[in-house]
PDB file of N, CA and C in Angstrom:
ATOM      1  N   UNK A   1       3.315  18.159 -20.726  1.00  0.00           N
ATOM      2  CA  UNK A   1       3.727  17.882 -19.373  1.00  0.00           C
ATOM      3  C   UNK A   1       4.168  16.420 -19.288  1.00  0.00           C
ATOM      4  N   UNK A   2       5.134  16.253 -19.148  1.00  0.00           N
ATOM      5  CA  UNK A   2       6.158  14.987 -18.556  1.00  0.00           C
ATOM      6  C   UNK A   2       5.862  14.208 -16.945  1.00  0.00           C
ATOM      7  N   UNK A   3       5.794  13.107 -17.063  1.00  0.00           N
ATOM      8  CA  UNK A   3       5.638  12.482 -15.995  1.00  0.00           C
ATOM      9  C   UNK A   3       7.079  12.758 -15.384  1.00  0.00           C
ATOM     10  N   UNK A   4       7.443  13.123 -14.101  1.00  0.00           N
ATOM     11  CA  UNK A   4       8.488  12.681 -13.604  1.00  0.00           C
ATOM     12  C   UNK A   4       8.662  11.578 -12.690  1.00  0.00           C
ATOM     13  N   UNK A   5       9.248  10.575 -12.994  1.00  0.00           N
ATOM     14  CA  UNK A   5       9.737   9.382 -12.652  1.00  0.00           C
ATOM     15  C   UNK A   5       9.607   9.438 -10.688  1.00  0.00           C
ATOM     16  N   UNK A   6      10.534  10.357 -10.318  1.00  0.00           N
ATOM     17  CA  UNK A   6      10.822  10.117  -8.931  1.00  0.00           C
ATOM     18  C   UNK A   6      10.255  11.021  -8.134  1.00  0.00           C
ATOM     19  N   UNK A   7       8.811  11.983  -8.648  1.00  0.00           N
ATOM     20  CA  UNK A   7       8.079  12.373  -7.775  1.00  0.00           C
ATOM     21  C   UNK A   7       6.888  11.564  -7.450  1.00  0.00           C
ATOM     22  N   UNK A   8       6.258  11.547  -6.281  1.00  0.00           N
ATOM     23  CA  UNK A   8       4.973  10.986  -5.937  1.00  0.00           C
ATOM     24  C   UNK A   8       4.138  10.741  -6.855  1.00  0.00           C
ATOM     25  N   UNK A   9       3.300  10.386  -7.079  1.00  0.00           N
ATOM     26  CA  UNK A   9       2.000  10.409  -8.208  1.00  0.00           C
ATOM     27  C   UNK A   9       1.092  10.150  -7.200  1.00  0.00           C
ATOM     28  N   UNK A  10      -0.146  10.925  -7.560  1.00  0.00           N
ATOM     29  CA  UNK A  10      -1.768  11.357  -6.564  1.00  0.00           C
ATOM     30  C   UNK A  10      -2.489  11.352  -7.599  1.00  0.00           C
ATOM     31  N   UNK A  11      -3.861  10.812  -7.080  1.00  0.00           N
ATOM     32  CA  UNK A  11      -4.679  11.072  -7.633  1.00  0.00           C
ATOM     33  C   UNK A  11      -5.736  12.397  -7.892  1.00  0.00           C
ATOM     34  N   UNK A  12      -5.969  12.432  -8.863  1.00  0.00           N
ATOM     35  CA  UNK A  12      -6.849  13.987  -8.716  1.00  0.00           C
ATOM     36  C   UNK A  12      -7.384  14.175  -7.749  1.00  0.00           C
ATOM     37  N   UNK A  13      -7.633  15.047  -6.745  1.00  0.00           N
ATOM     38  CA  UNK A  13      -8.721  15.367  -5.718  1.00  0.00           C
ATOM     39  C   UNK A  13      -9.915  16.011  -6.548  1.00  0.00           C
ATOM     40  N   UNK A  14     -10.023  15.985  -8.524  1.00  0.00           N
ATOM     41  CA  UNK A  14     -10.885  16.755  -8.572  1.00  0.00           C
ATOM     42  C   UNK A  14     -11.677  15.119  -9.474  1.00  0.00           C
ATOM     43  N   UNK A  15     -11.484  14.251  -9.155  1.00  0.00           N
ATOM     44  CA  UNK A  15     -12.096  13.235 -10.209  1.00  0.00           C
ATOM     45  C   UNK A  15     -12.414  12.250  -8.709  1.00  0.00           C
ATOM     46  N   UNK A  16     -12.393  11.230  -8.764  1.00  0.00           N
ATOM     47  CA  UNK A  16     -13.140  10.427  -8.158  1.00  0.00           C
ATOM     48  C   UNK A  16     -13.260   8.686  -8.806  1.00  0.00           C
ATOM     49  N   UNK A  17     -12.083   7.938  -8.015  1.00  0.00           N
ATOM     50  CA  UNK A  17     -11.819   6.514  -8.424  1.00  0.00           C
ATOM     51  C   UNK A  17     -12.933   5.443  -7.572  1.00  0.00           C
ATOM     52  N   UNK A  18     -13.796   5.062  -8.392  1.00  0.00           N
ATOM     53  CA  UNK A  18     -14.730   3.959  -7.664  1.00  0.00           C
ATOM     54  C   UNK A  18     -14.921   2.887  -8.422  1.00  0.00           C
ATOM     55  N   UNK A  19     -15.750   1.845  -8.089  1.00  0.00           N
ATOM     56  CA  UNK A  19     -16.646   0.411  -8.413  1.00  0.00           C
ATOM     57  C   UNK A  19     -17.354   1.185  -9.134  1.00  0.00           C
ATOM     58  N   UNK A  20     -18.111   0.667  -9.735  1.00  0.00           N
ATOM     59  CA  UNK A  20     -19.592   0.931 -10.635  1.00  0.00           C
ATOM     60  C   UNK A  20     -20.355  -0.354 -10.866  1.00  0.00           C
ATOM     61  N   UNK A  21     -21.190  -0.642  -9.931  1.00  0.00           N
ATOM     62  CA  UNK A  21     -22.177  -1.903 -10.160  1.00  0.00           C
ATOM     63  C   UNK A  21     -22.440  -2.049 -11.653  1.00  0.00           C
ATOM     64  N   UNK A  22     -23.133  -0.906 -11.915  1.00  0.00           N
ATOM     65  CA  UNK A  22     -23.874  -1.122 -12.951  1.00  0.00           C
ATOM     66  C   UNK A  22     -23.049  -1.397 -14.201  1.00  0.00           C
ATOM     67  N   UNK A  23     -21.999  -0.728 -14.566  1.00  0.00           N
ATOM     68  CA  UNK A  23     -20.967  -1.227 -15.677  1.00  0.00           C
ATOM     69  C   UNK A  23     -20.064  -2.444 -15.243  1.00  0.00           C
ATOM     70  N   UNK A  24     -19.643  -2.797 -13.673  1.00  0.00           N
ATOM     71  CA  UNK A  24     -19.178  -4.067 -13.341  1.00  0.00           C
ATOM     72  C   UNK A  24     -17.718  -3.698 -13.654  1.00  0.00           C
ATOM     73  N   UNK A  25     -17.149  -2.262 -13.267  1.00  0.00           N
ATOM     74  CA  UNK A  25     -16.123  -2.147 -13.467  1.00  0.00           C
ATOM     75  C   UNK A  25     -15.452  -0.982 -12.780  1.00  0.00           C
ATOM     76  N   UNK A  26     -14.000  -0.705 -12.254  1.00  0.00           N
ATOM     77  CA  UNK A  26     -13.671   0.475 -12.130  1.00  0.00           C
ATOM     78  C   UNK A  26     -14.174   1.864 -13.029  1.00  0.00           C
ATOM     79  N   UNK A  27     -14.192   3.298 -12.342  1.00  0.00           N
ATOM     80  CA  UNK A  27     -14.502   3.882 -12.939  1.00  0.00           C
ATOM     81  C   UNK A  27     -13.882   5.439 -12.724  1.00  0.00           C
ATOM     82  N   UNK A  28     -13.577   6.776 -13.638  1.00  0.00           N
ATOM     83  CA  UNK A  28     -13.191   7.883 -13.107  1.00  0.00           C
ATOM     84  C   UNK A  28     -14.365   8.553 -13.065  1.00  0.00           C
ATOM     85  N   UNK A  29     -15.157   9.392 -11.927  1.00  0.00           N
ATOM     86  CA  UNK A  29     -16.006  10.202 -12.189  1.00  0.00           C
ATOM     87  C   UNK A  29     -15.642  11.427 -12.175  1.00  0.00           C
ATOM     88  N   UNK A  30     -16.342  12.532 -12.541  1.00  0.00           N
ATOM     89  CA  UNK A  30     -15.619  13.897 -12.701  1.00  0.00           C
ATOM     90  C   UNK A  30     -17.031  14.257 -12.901  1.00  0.00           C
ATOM     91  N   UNK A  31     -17.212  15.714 -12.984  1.00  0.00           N
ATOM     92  CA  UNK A  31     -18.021  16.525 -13.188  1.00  0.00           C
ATOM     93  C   UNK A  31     -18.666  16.512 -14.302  1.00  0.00           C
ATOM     94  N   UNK A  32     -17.680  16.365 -15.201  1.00  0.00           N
ATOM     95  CA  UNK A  32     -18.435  16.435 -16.673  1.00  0.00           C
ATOM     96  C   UNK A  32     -18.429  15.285 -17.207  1.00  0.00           C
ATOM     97  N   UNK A  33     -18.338  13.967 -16.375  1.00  0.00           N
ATOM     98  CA  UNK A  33     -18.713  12.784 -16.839  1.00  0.00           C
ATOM     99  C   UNK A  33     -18.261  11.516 -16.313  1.00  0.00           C
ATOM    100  N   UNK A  34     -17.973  10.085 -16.851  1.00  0.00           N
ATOM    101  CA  UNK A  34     -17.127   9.213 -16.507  1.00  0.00           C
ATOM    102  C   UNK A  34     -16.503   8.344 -17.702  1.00  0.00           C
ATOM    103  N   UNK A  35     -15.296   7.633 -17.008  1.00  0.00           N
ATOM    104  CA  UNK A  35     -14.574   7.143 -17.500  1.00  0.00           C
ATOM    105  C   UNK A  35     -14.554   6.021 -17.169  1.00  0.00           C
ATOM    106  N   UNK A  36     -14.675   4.860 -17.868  1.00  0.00           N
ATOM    107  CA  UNK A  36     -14.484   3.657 -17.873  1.00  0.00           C
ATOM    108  C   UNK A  36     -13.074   2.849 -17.799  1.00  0.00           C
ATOM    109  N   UNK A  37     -13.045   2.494 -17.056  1.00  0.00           N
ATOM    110  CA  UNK A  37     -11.278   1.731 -17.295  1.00  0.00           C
ATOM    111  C   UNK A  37     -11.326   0.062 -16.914  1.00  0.00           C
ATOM    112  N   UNK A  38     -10.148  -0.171 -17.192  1.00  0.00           N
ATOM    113  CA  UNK A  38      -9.467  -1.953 -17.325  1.00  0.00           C
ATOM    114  C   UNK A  38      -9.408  -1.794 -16.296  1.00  0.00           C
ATOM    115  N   UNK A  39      -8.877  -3.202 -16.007  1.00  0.00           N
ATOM    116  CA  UNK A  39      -8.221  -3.970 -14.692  1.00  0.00           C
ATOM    117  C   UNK A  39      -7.331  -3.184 -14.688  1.00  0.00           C
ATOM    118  N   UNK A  40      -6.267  -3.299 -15.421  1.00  0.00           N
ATOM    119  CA  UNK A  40      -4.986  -3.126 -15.340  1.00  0.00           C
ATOM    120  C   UNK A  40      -4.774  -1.129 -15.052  1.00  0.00           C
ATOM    121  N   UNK A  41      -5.716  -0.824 -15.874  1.00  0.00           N
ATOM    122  CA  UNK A  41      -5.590   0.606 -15.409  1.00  0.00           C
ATOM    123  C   UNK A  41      -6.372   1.649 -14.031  1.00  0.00           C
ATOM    124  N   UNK A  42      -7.489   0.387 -13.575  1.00  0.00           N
ATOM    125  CA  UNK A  42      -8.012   1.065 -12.474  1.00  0.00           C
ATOM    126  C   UNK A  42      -6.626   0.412 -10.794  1.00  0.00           C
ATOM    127  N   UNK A  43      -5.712  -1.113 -11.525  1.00  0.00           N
ATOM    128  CA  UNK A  43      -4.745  -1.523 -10.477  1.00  0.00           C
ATOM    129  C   UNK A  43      -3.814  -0.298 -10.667  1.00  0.00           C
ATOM    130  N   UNK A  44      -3.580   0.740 -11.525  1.00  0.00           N
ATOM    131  CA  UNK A  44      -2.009   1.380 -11.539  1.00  0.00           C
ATOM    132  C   UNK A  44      -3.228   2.796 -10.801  1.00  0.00           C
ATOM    133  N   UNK A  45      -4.211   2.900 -11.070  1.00  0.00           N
ATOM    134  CA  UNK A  45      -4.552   4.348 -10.259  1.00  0.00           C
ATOM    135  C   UNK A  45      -4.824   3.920  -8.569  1.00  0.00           C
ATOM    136  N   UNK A  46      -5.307   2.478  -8.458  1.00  0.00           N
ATOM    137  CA  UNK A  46      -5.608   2.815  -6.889  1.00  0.00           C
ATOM    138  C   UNK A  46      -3.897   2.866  -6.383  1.00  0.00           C
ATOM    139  N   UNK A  47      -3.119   2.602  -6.976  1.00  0.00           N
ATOM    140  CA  UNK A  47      -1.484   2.819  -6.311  1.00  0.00           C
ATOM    141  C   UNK A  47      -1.050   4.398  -5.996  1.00  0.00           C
ATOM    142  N   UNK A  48      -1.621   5.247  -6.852  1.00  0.00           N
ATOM    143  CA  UNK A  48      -1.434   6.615  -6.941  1.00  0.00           C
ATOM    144  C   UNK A  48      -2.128   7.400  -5.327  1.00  0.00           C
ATOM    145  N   UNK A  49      -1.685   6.790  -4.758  1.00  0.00           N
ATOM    146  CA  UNK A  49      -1.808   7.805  -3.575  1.00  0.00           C
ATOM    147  C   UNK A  49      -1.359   8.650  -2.641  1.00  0.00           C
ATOM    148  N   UNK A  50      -0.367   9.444  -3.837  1.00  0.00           N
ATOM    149  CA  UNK A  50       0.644  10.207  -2.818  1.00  0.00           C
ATOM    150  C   UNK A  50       2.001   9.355  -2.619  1.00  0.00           C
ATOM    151  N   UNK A  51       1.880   8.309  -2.064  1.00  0.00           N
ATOM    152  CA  UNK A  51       2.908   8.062  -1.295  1.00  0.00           C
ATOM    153  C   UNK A  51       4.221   7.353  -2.077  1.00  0.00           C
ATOM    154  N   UNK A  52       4.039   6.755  -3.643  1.00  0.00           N
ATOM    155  CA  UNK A  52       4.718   6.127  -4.351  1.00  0.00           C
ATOM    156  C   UNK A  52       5.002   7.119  -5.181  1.00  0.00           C
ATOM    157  N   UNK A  53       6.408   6.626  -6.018  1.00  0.00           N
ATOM    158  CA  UNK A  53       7.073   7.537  -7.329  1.00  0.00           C
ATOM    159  C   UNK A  53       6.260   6.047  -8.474  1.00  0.00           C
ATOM    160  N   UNK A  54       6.860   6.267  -9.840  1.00  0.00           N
ATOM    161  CA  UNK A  54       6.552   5.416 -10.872  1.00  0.00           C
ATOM    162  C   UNK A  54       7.427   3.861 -10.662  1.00  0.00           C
ATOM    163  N   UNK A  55       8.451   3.839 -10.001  1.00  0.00           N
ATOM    164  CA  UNK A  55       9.344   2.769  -9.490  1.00  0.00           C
ATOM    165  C   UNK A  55       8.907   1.912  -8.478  1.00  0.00           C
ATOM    166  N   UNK A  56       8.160   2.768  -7.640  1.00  0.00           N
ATOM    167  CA  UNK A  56       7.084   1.971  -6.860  1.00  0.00           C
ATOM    168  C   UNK A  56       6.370   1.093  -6.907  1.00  0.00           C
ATOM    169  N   UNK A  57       5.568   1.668  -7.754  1.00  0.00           N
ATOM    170  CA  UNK A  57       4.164   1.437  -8.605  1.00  0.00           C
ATOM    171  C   UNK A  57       4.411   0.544  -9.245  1.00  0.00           C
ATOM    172  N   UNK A  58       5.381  -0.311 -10.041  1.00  0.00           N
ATOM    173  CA  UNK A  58       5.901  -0.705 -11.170  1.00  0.00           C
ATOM    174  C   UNK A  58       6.227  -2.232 -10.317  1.00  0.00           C
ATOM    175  N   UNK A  59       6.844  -2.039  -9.398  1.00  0.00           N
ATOM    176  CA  UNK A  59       7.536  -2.916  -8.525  1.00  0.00           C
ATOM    177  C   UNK A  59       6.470  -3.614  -7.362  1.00  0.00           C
ATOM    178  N   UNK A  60       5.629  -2.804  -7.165  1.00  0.00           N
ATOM    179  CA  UNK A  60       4.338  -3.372  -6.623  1.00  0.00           C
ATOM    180  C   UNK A  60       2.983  -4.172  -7.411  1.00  0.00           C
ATOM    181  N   UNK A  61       2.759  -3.798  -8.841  1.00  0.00           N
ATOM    182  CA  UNK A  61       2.111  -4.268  -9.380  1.00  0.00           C
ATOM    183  C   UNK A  61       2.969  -5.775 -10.159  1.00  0.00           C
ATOM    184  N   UNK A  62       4.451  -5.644 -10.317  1.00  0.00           N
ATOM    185  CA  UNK A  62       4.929  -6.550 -11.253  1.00  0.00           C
ATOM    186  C   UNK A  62       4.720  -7.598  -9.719  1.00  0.00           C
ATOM    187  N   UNK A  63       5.007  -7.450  -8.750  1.00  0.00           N
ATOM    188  CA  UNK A  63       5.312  -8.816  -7.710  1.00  0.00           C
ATOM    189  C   UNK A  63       3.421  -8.681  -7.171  1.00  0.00           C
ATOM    190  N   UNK A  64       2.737  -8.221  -7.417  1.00  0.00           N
ATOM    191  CA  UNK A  64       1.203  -8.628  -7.474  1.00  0.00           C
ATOM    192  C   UNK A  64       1.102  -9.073  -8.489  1.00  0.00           C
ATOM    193  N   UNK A  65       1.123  -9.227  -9.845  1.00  0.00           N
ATOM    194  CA  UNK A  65       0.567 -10.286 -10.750  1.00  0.00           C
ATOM    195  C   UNK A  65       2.063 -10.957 -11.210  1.00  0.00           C
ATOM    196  N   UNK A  66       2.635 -11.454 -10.377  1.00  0.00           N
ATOM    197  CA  UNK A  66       3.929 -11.913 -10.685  1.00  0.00           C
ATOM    198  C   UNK A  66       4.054 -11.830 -12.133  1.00  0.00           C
ATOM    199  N   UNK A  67       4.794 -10.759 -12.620  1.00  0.00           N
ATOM    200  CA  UNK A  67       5.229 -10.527 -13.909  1.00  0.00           C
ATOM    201  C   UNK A  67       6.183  -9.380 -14.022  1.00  0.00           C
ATOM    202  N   UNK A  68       7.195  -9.229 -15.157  1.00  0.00           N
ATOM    203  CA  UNK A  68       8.092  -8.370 -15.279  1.00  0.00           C
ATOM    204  C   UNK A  68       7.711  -7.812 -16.497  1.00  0.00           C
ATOM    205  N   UNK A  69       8.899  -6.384 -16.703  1.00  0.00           N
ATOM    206  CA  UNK A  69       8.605  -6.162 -17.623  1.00  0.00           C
ATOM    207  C   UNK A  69       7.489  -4.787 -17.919  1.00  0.00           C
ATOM    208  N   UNK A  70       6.326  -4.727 -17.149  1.00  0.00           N
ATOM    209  CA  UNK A  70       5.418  -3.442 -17.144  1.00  0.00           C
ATOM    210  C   UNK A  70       5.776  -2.297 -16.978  1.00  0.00           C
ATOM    211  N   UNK A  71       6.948  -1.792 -16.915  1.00  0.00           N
ATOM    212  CA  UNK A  71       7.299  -0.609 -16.194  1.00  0.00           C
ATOM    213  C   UNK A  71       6.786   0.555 -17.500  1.00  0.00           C
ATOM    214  N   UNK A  72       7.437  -0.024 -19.070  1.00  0.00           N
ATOM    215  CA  UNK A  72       7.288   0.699 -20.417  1.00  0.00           C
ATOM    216  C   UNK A  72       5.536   1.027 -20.813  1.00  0.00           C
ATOM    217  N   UNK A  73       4.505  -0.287 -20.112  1.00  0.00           N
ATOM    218  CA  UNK A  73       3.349   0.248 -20.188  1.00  0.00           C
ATOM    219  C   UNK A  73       2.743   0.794 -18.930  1.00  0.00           C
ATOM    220  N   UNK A  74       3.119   0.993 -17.900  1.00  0.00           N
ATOM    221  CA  UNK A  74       2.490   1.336 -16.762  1.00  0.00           C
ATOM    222  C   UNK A  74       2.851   3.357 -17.046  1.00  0.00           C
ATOM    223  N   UNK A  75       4.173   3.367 -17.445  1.00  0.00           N
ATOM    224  CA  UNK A  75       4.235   4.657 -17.783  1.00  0.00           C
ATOM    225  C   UNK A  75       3.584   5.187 -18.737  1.00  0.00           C
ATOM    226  N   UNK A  76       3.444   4.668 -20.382  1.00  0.00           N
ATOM    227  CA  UNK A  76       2.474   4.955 -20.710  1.00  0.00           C
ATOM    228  C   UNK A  76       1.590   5.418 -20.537  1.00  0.00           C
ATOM    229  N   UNK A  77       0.550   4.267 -19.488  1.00  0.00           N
ATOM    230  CA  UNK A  77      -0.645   4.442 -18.771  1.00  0.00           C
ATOM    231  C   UNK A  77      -0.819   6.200 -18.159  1.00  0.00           C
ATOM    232  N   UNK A  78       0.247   5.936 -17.347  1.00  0.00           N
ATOM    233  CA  UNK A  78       0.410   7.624 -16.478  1.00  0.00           C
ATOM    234  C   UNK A  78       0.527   8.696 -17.263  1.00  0.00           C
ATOM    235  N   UNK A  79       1.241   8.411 -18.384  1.00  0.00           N
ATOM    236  CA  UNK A  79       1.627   9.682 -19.021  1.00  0.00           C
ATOM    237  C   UNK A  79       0.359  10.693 -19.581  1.00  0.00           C
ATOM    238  N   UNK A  80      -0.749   9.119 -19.918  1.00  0.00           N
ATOM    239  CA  UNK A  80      -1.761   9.691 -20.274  1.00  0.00           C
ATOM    240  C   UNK A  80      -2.731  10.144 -19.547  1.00  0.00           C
ATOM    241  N   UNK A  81      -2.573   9.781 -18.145  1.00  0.00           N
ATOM    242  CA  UNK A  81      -3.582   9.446 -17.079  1.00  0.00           C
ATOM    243  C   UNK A  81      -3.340  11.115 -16.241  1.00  0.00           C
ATOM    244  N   UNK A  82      -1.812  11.901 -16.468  1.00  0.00           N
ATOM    245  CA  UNK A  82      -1.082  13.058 -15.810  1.00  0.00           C
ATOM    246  C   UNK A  82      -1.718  14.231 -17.025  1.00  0.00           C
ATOM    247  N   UNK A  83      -1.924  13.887 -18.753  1.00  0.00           N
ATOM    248  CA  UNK A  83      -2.183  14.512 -19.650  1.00  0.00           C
ATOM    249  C   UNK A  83      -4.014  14.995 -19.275  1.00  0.00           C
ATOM    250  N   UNK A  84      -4.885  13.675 -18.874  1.00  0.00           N
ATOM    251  CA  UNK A  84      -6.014  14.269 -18.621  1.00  0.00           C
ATOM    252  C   UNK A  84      -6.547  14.507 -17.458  1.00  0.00           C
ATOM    253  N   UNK A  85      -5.268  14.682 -16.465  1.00  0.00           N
ATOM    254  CA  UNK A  85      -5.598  15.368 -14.893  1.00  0.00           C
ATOM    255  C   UNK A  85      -6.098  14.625 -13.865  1.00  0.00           C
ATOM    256  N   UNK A  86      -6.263  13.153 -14.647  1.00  0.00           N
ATOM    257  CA  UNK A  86      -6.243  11.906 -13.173  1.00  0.00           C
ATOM    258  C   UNK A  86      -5.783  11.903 -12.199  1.00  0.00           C
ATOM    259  N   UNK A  87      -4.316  12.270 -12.280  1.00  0.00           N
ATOM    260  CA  UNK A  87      -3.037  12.191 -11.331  1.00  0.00           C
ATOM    261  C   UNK A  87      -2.842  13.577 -11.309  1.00  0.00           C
ATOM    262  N   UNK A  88      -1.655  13.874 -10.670  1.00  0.00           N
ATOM    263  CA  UNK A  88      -0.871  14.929 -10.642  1.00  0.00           C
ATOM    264  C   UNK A  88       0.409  14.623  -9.605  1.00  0.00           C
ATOM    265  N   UNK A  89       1.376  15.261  -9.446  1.00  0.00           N
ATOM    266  CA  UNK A  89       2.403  15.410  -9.005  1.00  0.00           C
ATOM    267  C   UNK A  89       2.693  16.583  -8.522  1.00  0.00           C
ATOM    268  N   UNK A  90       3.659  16.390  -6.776  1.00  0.00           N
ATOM    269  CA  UNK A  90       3.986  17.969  -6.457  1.00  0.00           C
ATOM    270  C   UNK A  90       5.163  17.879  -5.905  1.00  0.00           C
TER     271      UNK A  90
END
């Protein structure tokens, strides 16, 4: 399954993006466990809310940490993030 570029990206309604005191870090929870993530990858999921495509996302995070250039790893990020059902698209 392929990310497509110019549909929305959401977050799972079946996982669950939070803080975690105790690890001191973003986190995915799910049923059968959690996931630990970066800075950089818990900033590209809280963007996923429906309302942005990947051009969005890309363009909002590069002028928040003033930098260019992320678009080749932010997709990445998703491609893998759409592969284990983080996201989804409709």
């Amino acid at each position: 399954m392929a990310l497509d570029p110019d549909l929305p990206i959401r977050f799972s309604p079946m996982h669950r993006l939070q803080w975690e005191e105790a690890q001191q870090k973003d986190v995915i929870l799910y049923p059968e466990g959690m996931v630990e993530l970066n800075q950089s990858s818990a900033e590209i999921l809280k963007l996923c809310d429906g309302s942005r495509n990947l051009e969005q996302i890309v363009t909002e995070l590069e002028a928040k940490f003033a930098a260019t250039g992320l678009k080749d790893d932010i997709l990445g990020f998703l491609q893998v993030a759409l592969q284990n059902g983080w996201i989804q698209q409709s």
